[in-house]
PDB file of N, CA and C in Angstrom:
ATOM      1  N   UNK A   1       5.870   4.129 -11.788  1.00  0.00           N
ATOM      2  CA  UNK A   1       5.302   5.454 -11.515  1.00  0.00           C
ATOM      3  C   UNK A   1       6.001   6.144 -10.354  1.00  0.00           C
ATOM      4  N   UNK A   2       6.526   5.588  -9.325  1.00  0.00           N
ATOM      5  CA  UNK A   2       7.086   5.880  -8.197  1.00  0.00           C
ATOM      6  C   UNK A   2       8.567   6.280  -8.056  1.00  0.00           C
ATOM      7  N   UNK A   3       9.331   5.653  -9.479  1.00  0.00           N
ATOM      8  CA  UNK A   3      10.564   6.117  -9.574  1.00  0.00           C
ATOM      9  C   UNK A   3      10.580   7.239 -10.486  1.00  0.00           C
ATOM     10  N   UNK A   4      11.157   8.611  -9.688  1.00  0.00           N
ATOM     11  CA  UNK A   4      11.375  10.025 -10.426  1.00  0.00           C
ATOM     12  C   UNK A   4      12.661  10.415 -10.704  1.00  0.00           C
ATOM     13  N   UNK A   5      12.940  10.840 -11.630  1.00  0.00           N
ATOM     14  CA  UNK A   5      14.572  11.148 -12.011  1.00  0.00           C
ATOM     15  C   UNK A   5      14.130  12.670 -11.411  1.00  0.00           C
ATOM     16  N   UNK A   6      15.320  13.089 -10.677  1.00  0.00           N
ATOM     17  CA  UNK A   6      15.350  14.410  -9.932  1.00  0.00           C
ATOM     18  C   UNK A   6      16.456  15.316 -10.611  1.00  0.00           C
ATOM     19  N   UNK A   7      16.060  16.211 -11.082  1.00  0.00           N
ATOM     20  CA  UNK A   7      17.502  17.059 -12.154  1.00  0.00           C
ATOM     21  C   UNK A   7      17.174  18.397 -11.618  1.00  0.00           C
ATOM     22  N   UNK A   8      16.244  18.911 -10.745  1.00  0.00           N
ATOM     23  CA  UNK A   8      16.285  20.048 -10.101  1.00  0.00           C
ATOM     24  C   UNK A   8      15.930  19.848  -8.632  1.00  0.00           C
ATOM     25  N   UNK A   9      16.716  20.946  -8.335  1.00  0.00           N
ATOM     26  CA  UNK A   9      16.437  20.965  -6.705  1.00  0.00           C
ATOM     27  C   UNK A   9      14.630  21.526  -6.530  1.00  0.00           C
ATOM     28  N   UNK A  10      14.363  22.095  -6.591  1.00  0.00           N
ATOM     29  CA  UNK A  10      12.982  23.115  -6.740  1.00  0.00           C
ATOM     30  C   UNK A  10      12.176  21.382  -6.706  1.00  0.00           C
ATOM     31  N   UNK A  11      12.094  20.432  -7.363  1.00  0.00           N
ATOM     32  CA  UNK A  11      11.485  19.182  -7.923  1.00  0.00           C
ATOM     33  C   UNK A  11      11.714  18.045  -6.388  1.00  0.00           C
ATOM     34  N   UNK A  12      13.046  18.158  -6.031  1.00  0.00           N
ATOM     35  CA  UNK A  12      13.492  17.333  -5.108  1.00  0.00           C
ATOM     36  C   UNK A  12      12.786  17.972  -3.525  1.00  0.00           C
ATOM     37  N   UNK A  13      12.323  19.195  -3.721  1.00  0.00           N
ATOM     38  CA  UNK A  13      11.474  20.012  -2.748  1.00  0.00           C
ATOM     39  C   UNK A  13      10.458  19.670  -2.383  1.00  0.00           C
ATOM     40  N   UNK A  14       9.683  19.669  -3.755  1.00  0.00           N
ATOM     41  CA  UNK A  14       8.238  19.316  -3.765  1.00  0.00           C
ATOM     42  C   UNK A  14       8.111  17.443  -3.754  1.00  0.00           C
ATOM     43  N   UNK A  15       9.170  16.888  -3.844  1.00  0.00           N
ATOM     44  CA  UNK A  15       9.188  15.578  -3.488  1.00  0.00           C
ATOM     45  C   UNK A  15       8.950  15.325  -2.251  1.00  0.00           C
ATOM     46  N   UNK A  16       9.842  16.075  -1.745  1.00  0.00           N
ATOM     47  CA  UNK A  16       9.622  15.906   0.247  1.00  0.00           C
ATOM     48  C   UNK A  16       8.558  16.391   0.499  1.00  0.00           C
ATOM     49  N   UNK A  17       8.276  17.588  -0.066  1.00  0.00           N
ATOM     50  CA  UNK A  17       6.903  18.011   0.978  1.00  0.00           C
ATOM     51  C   UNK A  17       5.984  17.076   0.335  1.00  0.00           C
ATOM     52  N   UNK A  18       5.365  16.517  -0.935  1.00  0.00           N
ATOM     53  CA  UNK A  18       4.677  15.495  -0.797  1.00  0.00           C
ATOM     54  C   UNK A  18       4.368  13.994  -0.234  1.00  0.00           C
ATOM     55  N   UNK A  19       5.559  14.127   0.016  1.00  0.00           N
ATOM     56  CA  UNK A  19       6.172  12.826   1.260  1.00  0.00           C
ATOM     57  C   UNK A  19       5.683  12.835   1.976  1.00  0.00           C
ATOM     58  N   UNK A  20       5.925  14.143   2.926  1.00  0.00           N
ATOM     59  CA  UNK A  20       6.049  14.717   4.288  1.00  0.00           C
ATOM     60  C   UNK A  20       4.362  14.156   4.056  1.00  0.00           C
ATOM     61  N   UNK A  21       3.867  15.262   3.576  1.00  0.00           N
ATOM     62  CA  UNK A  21       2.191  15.472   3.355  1.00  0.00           C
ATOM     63  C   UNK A  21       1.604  14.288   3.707  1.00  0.00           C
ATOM     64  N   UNK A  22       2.006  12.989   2.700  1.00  0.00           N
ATOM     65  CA  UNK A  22       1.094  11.918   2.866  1.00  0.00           C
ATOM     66  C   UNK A  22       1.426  11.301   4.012  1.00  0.00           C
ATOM     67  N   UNK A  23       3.041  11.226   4.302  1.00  0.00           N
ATOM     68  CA  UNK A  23       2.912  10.511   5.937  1.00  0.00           C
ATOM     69  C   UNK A  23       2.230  11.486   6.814  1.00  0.00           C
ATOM     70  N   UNK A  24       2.050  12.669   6.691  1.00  0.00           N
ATOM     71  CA  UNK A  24       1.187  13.438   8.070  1.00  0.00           C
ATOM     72  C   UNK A  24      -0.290  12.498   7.870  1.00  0.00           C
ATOM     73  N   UNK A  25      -0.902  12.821   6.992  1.00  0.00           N
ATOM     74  CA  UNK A  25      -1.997  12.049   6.350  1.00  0.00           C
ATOM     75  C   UNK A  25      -2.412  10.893   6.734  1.00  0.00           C
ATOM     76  N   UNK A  26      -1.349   9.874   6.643  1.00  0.00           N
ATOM     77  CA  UNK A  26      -1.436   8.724   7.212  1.00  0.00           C
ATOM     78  C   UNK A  26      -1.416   8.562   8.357  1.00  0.00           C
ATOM     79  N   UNK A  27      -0.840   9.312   9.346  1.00  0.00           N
ATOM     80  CA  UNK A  27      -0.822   9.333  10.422  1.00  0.00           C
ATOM     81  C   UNK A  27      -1.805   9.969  11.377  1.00  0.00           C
ATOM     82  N   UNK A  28      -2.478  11.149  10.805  1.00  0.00           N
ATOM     83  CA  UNK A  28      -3.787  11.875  11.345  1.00  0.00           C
ATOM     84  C   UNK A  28      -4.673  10.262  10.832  1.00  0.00           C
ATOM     85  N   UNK A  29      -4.448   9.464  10.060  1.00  0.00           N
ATOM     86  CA  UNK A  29      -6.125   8.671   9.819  1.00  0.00           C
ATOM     87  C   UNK A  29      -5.600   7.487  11.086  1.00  0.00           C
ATOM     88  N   UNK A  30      -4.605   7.226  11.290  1.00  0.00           N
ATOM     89  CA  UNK A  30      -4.041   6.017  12.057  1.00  0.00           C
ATOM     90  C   UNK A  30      -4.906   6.722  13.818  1.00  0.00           C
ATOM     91  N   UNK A  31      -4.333   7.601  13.820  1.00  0.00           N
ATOM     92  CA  UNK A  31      -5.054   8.553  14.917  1.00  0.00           C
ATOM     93  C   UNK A  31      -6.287   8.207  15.277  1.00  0.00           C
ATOM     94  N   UNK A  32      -7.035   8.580  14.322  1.00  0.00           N
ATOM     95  CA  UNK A  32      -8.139   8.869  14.190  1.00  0.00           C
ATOM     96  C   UNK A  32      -8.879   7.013  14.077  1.00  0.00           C
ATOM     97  N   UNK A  33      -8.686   6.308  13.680  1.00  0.00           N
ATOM     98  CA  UNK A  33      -9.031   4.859  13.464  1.00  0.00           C
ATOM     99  C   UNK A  33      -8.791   4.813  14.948  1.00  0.00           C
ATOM    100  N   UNK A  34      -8.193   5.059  15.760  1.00  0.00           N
ATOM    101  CA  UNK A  34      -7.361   4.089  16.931  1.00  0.00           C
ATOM    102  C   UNK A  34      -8.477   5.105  18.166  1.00  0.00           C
ATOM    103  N   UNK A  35      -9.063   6.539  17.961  1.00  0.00           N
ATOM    104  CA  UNK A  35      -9.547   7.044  18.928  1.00  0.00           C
ATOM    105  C   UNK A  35     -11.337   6.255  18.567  1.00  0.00           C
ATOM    106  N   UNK A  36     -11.489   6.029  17.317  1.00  0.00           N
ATOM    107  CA  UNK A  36     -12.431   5.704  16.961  1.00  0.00           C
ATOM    108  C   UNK A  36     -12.818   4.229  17.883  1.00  0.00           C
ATOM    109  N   UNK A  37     -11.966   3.402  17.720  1.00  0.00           N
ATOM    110  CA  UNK A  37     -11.886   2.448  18.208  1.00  0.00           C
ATOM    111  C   UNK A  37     -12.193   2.221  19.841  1.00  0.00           C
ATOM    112  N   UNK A  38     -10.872   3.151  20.480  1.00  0.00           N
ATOM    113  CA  UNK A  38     -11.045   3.122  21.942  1.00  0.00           C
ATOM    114  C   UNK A  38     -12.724   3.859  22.436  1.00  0.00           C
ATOM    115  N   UNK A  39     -13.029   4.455  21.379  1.00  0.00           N
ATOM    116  CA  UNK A  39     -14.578   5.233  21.661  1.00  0.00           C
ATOM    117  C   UNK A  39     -15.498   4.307  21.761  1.00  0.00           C
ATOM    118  N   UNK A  40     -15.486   2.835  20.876  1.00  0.00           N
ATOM    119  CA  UNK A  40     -16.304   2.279  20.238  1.00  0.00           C
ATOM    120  C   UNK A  40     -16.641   1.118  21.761  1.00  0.00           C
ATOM    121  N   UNK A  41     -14.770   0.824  22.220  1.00  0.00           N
ATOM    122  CA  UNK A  41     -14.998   0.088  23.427  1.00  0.00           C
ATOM    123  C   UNK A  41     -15.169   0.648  24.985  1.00  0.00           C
ATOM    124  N   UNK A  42     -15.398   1.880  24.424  1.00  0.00           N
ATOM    125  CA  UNK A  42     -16.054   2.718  25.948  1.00  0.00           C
ATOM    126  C   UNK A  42     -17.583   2.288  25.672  1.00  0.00           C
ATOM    127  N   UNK A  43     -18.177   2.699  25.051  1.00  0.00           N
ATOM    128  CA  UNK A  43     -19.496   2.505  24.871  1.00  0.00           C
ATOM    129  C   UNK A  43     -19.808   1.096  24.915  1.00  0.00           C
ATOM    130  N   UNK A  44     -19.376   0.084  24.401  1.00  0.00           N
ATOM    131  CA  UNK A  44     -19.113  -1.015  24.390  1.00  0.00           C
ATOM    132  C   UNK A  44     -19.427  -1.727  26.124  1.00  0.00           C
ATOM    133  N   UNK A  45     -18.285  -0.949  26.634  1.00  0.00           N
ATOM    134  CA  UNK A  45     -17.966  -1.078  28.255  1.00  0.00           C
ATOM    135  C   UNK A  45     -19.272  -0.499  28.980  1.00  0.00           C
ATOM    136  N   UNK A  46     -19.933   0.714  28.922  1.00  0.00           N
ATOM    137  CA  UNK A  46     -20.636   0.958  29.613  1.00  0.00           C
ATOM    138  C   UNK A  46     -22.256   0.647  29.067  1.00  0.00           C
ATOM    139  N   UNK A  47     -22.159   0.341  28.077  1.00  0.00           N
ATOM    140  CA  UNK A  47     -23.661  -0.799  27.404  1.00  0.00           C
ATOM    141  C   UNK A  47     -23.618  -1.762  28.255  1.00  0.00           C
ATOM    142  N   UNK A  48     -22.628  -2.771  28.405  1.00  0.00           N
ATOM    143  CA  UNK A  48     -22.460  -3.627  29.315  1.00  0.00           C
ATOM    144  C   UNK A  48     -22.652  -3.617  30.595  1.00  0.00           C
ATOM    145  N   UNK A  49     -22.348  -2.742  31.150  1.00  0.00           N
ATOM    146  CA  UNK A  49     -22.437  -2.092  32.422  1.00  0.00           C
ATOM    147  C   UNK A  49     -23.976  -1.561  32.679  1.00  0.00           C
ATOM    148  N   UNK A  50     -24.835  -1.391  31.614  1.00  0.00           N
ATOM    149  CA  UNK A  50     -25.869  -0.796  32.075  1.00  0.00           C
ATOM    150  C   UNK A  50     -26.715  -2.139  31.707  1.00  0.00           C
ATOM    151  N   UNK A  51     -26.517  -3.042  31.122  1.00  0.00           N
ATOM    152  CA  UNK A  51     -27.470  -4.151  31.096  1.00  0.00           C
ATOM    153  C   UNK A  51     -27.131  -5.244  32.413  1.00  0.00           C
ATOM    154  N   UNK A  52     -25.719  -5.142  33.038  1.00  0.00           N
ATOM    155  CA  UNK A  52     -25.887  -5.847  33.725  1.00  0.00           C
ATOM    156  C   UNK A  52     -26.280  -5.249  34.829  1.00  0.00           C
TER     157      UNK A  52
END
């Protein structure tokens, strides 16, 4: 499914920008997992902090 025969440029266009697209994609969720995370061990940190 992943291998495309390319016989127009116009085709080889919309190849990249769907490229482009999904690595932005992937990279806004990588973001977003990793702020999620550092959020999770702030709260984490100051739960701790308030029980002890």
């Amino acid at each position: 499914m992943w291998v495309t025969i390319i016989n127009d440029v116009e085709d080889e266009k919309k190849l990249w920008k769907s490229a482009r697209h999904l690595i932005w994609m992937w990279k806004i969720k990588m973001i977003c997992k990793s702020k999620i995370q550092t959020r999770g061990n702030t709260i984490g940190v100051i739960v701790t902090l308030v029980l002890l």
